[in-house]
C-alpha atoms as a PDB file:
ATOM      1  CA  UNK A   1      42.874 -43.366  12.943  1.00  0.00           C
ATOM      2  CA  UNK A   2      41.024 -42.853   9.770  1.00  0.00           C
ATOM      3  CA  UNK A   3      38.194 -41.032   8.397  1.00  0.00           C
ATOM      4  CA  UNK A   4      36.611 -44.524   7.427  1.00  0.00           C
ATOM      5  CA  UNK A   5      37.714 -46.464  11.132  1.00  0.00           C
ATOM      6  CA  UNK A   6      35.929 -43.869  13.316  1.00  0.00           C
ATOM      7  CA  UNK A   7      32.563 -43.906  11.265  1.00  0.00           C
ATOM      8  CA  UNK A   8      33.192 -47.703  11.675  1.00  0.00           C
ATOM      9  CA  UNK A   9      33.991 -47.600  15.776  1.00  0.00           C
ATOM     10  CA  UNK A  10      30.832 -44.903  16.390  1.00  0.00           C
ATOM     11  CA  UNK A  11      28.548 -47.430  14.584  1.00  0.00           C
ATOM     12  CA  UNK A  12      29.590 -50.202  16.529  1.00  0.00           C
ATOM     13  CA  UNK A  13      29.156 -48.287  19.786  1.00  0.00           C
ATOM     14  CA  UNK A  14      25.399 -47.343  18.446  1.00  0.00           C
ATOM     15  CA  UNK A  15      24.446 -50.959  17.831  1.00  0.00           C
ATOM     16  CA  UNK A  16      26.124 -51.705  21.688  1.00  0.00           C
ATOM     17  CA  UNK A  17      24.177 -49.124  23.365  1.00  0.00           C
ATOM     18  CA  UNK A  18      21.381 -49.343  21.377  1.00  0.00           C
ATOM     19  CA  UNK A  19      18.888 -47.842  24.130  1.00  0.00           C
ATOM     20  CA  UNK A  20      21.178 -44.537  24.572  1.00  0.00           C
ATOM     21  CA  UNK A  21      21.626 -43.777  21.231  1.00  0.00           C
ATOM     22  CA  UNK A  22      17.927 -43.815  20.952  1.00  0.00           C
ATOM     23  CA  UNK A  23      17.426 -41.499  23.945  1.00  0.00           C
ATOM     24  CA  UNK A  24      19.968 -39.755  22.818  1.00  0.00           C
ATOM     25  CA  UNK A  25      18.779 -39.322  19.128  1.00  0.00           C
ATOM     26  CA  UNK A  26      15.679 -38.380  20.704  1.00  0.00           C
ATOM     27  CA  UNK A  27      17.148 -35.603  22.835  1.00  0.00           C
ATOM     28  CA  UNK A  28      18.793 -34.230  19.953  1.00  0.00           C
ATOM     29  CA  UNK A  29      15.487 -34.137  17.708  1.00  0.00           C
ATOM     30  CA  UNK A  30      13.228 -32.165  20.487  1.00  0.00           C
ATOM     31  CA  UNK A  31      15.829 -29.535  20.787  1.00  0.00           C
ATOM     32  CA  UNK A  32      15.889 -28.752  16.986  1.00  0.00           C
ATOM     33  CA  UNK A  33      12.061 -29.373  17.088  1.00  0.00           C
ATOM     34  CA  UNK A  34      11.462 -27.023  20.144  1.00  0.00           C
ATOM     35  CA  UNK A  35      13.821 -24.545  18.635  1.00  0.00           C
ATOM     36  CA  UNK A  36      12.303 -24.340  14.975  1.00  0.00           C
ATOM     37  CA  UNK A  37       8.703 -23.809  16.833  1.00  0.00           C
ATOM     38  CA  UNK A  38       9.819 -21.182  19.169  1.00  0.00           C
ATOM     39  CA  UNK A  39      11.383 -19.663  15.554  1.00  0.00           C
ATOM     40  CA  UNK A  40       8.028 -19.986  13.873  1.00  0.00           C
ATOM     41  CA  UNK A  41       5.598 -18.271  16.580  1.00  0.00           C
ATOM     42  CA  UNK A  42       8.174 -15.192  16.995  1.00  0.00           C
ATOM     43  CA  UNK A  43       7.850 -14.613  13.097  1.00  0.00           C
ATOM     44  CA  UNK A  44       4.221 -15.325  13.605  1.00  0.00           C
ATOM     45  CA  UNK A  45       3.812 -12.615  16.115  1.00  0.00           C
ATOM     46  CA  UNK A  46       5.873 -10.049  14.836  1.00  0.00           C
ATOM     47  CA  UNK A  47       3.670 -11.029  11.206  1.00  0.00           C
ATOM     48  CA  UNK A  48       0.369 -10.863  13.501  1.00  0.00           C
ATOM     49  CA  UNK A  49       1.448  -7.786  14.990  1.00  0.00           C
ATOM     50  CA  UNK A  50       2.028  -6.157  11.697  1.00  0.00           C
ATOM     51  CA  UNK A  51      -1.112  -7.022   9.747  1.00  0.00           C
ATOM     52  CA  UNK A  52      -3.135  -5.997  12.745  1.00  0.00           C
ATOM     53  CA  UNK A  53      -1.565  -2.417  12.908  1.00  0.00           C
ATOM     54  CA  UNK A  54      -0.628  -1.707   9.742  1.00  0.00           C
ATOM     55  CA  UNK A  55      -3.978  -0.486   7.466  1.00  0.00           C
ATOM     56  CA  UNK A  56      -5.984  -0.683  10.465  1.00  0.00           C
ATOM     57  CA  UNK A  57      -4.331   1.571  13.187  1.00  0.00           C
ATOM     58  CA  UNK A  58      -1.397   2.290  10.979  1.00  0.00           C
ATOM     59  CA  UNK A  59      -1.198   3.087   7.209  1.00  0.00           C
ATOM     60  CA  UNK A  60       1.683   1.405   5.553  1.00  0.00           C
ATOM     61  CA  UNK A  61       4.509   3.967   4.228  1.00  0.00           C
ATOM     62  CA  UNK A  62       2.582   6.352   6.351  1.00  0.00           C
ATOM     63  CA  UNK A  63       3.151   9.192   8.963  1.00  0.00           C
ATOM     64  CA  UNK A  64       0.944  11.773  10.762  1.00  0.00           C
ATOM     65  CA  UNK A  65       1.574  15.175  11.230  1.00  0.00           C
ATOM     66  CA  UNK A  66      -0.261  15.601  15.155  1.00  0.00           C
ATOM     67  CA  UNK A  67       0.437  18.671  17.680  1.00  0.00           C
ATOM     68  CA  UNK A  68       1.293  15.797  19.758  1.00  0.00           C
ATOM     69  CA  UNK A  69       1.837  11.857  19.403  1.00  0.00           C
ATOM     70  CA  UNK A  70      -0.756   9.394  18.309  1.00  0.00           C
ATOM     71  CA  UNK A  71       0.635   6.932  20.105  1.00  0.00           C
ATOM     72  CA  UNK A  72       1.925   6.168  23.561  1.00  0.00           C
ATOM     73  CA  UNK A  73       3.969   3.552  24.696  1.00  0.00           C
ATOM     74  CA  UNK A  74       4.623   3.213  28.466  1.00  0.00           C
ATOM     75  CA  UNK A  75       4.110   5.876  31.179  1.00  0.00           C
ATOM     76  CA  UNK A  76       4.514   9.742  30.380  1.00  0.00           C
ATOM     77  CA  UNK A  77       5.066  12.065  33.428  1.00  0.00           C
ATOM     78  CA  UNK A  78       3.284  15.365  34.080  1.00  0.00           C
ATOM     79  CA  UNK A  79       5.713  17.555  32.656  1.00  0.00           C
ATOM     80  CA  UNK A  80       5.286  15.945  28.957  1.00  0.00           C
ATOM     81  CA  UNK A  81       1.743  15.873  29.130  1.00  0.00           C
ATOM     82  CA  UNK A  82       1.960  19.666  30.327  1.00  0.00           C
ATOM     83  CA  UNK A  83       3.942  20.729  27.208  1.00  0.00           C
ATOM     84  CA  UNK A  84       2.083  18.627  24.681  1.00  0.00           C
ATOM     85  CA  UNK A  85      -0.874  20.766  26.169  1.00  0.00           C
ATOM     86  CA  UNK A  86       0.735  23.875  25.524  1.00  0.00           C
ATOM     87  CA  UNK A  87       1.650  23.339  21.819  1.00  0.00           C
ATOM     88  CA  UNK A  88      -0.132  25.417  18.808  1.00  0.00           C
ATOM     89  CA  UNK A  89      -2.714  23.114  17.198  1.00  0.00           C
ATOM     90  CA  UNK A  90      -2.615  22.128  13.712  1.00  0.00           C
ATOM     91  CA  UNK A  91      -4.971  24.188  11.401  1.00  0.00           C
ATOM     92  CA  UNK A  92      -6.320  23.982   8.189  1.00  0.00           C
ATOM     93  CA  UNK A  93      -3.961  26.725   6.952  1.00  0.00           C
ATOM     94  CA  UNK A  94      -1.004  24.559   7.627  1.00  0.00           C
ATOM     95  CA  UNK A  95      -1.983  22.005   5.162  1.00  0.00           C
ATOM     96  CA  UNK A  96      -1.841  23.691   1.849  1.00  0.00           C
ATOM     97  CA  UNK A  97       2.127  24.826   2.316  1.00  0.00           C
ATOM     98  CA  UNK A  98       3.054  21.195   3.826  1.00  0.00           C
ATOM     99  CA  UNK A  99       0.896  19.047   0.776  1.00  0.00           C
ATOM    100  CA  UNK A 100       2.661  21.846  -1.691  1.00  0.00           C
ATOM    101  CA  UNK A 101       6.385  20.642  -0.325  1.00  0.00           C
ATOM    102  CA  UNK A 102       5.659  16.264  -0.953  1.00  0.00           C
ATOM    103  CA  UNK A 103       7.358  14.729  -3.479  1.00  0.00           C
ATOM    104  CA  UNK A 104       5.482  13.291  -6.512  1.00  0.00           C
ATOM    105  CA  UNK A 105       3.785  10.166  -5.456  1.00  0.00           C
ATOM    106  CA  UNK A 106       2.733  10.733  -2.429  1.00  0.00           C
ATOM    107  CA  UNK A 107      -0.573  11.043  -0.507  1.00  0.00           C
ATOM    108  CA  UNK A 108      -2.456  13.312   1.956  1.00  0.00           C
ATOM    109  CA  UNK A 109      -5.691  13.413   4.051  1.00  0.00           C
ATOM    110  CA  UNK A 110      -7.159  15.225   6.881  1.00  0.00           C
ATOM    111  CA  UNK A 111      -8.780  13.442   9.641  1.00  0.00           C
ATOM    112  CA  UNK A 112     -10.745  15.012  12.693  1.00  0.00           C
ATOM    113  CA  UNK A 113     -12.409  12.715  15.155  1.00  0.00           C
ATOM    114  CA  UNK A 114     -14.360  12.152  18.662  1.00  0.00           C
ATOM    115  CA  UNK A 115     -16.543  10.582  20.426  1.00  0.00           C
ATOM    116  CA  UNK A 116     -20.210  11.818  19.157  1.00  0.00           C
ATOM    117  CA  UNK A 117     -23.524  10.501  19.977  1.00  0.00           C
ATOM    118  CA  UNK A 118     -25.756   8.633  17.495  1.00  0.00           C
ATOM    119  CA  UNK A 119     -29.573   8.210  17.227  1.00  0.00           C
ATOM    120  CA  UNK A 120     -31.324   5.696  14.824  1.00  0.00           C
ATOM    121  CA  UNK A 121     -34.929   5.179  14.935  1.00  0.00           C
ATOM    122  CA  UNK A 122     -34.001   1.168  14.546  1.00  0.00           C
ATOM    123  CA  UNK A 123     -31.544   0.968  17.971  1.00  0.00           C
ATOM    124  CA  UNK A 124     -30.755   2.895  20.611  1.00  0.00           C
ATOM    125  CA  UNK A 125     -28.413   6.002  20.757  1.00  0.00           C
ATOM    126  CA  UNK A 126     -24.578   5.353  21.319  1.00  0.00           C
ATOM    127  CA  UNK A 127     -21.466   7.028  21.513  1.00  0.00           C
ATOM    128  CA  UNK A 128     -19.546   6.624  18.197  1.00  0.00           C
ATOM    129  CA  UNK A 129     -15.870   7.368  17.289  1.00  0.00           C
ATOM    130  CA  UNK A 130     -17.119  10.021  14.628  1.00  0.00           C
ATOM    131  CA  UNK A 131     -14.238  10.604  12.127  1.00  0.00           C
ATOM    132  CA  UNK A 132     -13.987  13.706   9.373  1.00  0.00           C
ATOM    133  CA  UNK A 133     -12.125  12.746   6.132  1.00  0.00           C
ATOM    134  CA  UNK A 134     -10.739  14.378   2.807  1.00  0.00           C
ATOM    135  CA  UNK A 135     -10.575  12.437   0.007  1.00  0.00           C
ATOM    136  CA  UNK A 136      -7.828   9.987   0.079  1.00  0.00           C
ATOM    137  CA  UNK A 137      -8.159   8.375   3.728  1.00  0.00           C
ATOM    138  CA  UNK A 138      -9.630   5.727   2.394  1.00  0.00           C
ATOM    139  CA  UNK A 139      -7.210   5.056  -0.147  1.00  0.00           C
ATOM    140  CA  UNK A 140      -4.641   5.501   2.381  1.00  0.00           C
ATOM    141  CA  UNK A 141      -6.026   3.389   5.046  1.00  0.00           C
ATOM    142  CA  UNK A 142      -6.881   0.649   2.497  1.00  0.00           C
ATOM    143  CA  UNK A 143     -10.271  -0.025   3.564  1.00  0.00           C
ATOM    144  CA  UNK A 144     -12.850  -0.870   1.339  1.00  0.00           C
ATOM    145  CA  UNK A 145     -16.533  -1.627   1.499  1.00  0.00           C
ATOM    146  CA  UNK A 146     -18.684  -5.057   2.151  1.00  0.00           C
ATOM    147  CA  UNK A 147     -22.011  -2.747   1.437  1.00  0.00           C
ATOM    148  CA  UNK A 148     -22.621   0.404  -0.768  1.00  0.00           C
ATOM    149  CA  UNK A 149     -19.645   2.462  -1.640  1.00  0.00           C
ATOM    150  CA  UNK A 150     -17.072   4.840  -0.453  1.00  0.00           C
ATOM    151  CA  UNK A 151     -17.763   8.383  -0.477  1.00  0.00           C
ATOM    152  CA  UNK A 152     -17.622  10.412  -3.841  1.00  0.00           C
ATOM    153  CA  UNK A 153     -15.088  13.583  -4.580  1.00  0.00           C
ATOM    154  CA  UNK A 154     -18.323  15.682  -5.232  1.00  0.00           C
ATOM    155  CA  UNK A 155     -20.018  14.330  -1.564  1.00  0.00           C
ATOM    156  CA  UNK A 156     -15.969  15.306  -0.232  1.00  0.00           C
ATOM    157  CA  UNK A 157     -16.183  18.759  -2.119  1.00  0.00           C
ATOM    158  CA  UNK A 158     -19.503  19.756  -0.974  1.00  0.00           C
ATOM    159  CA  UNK A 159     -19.700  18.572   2.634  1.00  0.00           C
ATOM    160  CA  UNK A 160     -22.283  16.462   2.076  1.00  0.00           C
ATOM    161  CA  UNK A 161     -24.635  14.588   5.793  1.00  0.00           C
ATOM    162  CA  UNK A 162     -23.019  11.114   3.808  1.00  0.00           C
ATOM    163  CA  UNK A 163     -21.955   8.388   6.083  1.00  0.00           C
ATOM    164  CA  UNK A 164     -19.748   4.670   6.448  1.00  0.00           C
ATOM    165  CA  UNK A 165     -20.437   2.809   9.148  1.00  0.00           C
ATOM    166  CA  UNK A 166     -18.495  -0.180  10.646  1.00  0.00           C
ATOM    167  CA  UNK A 167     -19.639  -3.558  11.390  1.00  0.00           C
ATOM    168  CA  UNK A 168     -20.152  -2.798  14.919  1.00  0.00           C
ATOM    169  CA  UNK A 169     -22.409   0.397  14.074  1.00  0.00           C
ATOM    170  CA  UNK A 170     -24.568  -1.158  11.520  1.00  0.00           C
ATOM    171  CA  UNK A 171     -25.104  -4.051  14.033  1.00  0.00           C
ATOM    172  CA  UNK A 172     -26.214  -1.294  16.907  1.00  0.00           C
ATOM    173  CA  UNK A 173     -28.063   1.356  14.689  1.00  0.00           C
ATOM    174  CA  UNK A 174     -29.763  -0.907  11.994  1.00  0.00           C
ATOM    175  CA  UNK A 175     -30.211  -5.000  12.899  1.00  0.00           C
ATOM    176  CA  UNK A 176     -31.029  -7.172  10.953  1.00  0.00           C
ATOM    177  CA  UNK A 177     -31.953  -4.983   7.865  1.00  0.00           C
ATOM    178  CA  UNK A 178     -30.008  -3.415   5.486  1.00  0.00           C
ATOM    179  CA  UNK A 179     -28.454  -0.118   6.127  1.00  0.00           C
ATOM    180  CA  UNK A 180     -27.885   1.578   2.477  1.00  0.00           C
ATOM    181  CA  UNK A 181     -30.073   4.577   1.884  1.00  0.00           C
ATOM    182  CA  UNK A 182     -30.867   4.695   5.402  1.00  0.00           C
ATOM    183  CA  UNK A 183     -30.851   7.754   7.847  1.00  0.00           C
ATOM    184  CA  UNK A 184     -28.482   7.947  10.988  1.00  0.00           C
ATOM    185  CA  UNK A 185     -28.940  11.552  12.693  1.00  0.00           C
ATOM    186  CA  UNK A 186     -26.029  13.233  14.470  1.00  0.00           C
ATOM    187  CA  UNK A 187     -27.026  16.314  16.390  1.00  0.00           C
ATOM    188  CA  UNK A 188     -30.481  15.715  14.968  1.00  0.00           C
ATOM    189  CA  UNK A 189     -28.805  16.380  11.110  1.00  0.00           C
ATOM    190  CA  UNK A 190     -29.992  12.860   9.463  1.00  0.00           C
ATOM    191  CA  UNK A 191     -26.917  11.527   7.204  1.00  0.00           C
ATOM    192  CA  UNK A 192     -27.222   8.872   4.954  1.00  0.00           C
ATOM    193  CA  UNK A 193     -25.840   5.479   5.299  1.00  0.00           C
ATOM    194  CA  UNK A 194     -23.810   4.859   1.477  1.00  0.00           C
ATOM    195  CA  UNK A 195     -21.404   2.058   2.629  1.00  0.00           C
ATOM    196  CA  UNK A 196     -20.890  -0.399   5.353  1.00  0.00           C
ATOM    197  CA  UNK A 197     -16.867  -0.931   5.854  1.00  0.00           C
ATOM    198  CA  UNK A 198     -15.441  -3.827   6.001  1.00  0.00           C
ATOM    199  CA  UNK A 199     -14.580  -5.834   9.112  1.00  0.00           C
ATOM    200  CA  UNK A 200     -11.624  -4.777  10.935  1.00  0.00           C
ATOM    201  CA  UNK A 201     -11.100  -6.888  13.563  1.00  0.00           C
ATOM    202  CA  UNK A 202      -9.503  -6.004  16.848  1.00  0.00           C
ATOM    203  CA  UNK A 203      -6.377  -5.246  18.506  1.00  0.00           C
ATOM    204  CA  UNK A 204      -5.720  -6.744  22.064  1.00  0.00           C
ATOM    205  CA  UNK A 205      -9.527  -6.921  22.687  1.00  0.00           C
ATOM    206  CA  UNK A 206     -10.297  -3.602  21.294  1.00  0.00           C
ATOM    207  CA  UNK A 207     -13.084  -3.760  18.740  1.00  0.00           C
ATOM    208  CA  UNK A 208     -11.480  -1.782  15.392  1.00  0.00           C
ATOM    209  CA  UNK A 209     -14.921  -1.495  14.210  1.00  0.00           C
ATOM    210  CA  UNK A 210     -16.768   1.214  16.132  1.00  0.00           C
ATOM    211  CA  UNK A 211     -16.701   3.979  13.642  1.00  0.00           C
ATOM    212  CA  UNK A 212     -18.035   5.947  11.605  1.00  0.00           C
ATOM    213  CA  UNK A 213     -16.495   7.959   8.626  1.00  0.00           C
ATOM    214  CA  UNK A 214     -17.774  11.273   7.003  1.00  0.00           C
ATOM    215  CA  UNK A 215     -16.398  14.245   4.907  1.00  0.00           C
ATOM    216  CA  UNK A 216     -14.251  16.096   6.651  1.00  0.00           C
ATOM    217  CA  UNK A 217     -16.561  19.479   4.735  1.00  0.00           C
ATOM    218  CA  UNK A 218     -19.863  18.219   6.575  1.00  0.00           C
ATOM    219  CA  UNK A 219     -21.627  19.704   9.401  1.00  0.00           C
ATOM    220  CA  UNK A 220     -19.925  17.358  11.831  1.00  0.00           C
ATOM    221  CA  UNK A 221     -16.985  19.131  11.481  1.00  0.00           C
ATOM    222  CA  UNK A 222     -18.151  21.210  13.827  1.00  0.00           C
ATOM    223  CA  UNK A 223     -18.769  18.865  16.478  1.00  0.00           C
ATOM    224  CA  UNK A 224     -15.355  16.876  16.153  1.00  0.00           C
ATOM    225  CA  UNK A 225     -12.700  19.978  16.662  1.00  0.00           C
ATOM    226  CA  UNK A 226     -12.727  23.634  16.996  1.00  0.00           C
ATOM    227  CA  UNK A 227     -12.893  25.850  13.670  1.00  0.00           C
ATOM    228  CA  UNK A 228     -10.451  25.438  11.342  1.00  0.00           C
ATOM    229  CA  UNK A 229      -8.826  22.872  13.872  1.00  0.00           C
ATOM    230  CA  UNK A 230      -7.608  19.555  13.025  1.00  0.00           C
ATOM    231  CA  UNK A 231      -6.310  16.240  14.294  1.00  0.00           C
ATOM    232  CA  UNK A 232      -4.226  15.181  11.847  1.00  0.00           C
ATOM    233  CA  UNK A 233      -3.102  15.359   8.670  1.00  0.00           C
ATOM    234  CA  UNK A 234      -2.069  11.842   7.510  1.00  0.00           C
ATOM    235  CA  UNK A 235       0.971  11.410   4.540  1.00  0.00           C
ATOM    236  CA  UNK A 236       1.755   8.303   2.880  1.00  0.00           C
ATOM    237  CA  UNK A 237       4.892   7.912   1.210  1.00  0.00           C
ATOM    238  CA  UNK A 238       5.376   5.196  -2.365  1.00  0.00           C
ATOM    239  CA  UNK A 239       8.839   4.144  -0.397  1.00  0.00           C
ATOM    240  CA  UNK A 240      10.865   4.591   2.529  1.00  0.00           C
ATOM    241  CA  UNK A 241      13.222   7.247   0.764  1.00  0.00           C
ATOM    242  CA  UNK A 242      10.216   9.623  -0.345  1.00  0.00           C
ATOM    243  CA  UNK A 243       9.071   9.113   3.361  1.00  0.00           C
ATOM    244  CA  UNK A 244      11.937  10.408   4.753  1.00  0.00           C
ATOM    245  CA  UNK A 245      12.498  13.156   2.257  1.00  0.00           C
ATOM    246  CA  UNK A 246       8.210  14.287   2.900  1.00  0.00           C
ATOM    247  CA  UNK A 247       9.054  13.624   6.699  1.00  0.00           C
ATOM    248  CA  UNK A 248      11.810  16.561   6.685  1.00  0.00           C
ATOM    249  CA  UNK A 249       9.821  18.868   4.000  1.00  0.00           C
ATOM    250  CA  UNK A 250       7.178  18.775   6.719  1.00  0.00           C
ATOM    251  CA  UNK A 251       9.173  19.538   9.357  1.00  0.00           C
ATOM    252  CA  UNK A 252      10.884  22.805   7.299  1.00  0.00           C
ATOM    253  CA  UNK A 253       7.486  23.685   6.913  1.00  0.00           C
ATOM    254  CA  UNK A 254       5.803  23.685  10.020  1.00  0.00           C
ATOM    255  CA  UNK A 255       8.693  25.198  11.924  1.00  0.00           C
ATOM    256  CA  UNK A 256       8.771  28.355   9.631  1.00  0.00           C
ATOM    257  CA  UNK A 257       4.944  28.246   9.828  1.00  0.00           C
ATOM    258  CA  UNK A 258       5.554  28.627  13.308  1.00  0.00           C
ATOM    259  CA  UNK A 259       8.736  30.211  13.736  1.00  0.00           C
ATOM    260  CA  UNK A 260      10.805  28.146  15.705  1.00  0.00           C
ATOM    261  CA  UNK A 261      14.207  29.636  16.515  1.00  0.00           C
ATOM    262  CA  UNK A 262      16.909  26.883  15.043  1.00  0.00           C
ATOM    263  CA  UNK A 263      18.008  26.545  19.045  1.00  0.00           C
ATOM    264  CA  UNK A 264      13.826  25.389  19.961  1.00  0.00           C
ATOM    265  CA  UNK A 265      12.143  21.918  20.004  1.00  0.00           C
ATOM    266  CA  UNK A 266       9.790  21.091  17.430  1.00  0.00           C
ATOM    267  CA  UNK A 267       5.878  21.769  18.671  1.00  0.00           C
ATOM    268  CA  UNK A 268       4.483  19.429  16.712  1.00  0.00           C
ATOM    269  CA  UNK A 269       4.962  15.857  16.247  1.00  0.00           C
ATOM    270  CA  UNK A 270       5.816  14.396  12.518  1.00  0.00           C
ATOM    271  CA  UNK A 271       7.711  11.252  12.760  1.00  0.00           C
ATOM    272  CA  UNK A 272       7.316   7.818  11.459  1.00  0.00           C
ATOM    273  CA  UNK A 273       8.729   6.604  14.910  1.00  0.00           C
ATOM    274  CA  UNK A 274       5.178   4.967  16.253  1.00  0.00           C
ATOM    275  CA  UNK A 275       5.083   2.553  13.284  1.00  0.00           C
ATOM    276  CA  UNK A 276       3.615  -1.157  13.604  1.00  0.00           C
ATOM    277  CA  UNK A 277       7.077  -2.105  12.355  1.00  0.00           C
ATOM    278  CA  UNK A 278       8.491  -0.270  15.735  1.00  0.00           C
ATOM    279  CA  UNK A 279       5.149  -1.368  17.700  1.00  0.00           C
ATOM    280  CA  UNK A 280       5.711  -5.014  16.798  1.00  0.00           C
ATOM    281  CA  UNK A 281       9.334  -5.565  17.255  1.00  0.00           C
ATOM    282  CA  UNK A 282       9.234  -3.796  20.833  1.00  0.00           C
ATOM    283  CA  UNK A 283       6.406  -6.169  21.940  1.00  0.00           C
ATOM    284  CA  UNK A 284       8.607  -9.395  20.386  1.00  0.00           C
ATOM    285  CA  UNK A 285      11.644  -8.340  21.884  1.00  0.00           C
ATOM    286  CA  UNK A 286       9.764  -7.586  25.350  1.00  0.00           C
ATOM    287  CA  UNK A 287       9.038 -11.674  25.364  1.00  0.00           C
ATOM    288  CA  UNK A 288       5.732 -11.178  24.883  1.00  0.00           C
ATOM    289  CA  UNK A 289       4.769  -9.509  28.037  1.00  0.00           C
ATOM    290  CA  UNK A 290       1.722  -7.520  27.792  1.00  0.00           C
ATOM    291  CA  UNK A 291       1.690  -3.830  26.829  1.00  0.00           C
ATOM    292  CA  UNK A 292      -0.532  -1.067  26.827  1.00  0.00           C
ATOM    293  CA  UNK A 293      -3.061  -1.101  24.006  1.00  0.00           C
ATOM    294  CA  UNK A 294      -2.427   1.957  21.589  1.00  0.00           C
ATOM    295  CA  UNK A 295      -4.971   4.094  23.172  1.00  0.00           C
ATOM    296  CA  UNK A 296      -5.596   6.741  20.745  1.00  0.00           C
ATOM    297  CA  UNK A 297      -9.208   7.310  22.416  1.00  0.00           C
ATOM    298  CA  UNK A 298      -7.845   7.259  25.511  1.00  0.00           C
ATOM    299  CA  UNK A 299      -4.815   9.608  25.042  1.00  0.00           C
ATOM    300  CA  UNK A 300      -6.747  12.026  23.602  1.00  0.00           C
ATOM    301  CA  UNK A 301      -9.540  12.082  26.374  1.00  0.00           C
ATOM    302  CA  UNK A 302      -5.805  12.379  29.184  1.00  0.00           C
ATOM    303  CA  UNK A 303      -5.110  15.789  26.647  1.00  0.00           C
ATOM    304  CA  UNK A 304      -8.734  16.819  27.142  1.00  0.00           C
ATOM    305  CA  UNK A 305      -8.626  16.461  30.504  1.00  0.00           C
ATOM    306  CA  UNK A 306      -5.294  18.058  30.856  1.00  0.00           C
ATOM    307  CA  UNK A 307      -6.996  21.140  29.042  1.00  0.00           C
ATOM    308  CA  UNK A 308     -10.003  21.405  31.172  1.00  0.00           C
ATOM    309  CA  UNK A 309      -7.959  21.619  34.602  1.00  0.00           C
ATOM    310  CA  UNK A 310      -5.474  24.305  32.626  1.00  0.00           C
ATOM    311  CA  UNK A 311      -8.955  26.335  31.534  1.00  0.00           C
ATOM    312  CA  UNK A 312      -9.676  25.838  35.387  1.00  0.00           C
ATOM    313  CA  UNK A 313      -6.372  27.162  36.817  1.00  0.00           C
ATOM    314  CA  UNK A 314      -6.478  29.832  34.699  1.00  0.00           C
ATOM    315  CA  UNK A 315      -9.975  31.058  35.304  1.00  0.00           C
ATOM    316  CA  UNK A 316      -9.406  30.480  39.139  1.00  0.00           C
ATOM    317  CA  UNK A 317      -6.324  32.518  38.669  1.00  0.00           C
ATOM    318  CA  UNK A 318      -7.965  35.222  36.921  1.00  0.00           C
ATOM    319  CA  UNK A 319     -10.788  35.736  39.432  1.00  0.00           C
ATOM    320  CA  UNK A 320      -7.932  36.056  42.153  1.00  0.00           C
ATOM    321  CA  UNK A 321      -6.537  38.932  40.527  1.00  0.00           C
ATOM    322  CA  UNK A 322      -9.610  40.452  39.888  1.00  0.00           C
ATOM    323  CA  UNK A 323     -10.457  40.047  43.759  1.00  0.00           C
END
């Protein structure tokens, strides 16, 4: 039979069974169509995923250099939280030698943050995630301004009481007026509002805009970490190749910094592992079942924790030899 005779015989048998072929045709065209959907929303969530993470949570091209992980995902046991606890904190010292060792290109920023209270003759006080910032984190995070400006190098070199509020804070501290120029006192020190930042959003019904940003040289400083403490010390890379390369200059760094035998684990985290890359193909690939939000706040209040019942132990442990 030829080529020509079996197009001829199947569109005979169509016009015969006209009512199957259309149920049939019909079949055929909700399977592609169901298909090309299910397509479209897992590009659409991985896309989702990324935007909302990456400049907001996450910096694009970007890794942290943390005495433990940022970022969380699933259950850690005792043990891990235990050794985290137990790691040398990241200093100010550290970051000279580690910025010195980045290849040309890239960018650096220190960041110091908790949970501070905040008084505003216009609204009622309120715990505010307080962060300390050198120059480039907003450069780095990508956020601009909807109000005022950003803060200046000279406000950055001189520790200046400047502040940038989110939407969230300027709606608490100052409503319905406008915030620039305007005092908002932390430990009674009055700092003035220069910049409102713009919205951020939120992340799994986390509101991204309960902040506040200051200079990492200001008297809050004092209030967010120890002395000559930090948090973090955030790196952004021009490419993936430079990221890698500043990813293992850090790394030779901070283990001769502190003088880790070639045999010992790294005490300090600096890996690009917790990206929103990583983040949203794990929550795709998981078939959209719900995970854990990334509770930065909430991590670093479990370390706190972790601290106090160490200080505890060890007090209690003290007074037993004394007794």
């Amino acid at each position: 039979m030829s080529i020509i005779e079996a197009i001829r015989l199947a569109l005979s048998q169509l016009r015969v069974q006209k009512l199957k072929s259309f149920f049939t045709l019909l079949g055929v065209t909700i399977g592609v169509m169901f298909l090309i959907a299910v397509v479209a929303v897992v590009n659409g969530m991985g896309r989702a995923m990324e935007e909302d993470l990456i400049g907001k949570i996450i910096s694009r091209g970007s890794y942290e250099l943390r005495r433990r992980p940022n970022i969380t995902m699933g259950d850690i046991d005792e043990a891990t939280w235990r050794s985290w606890s137990q790691r040398r904190r990241i200093m100010e010292d550290d970051v000279p030698p580690v910025a010195q060792g980045l290849e040309p290109g890239s960018r650096w920023a220190i960041t110091s943050g908790a949970n501070i209270m905040l008084e505003s003759r216009y609204g009622r006080p309120k715990q505010v995630e307080i962060t300390a910032v050198s120059e480039q984190w907003f450069d780095i995070k990508n956020m601009s301004v909807v109000e005022g400006r950003t803060i200046a190098t000279q406000e950055y070199e001189m520790g200046t009481p400047v502040i940038v509020i989110g939407q969230d804070v300027k709606e608490r501290f100052f409503p319905g007026i406008n915030p620039i120029g305007r005092s908002i006192n932390i430990a009674n020190l009055p700092y003035e509002v220069v910049g409102v930042a713009e919205p951020q959003g939120s992340f799994m019904g986390i509101s991204l805009d309960r902040f506040a940003i200051v200079p990492y040289k200001s008297p809050a400083r004092r209030l967010v970490n120890r002395f000559k403490v930090i948090d973090a010390l955030i790196i952004q890379s021009p490419n993936e190749q430079v990221m890698q390369a500043n990813m293992e200059s850090t790394r030779a760094v901070m283990r001769s910094r502190h003088k880790l035998r070639p045999a010992q684990p790294d005490d300090f985290d600096a890996d690009a592992r917790c990206g929103a890359r990583v983040l949203a193909q794990d929550r795709v690939d998981n078939g959209g079942r719900r995970h854990r939000a990334p509770g930065y706040r909430l991590d670093r209040r479990r370390d706190r924790d972790h601290e106090h019942h160490a200080r505890r132990g060890r007090r209690a442990h003290a007074r037993n030899r004394c007794a």
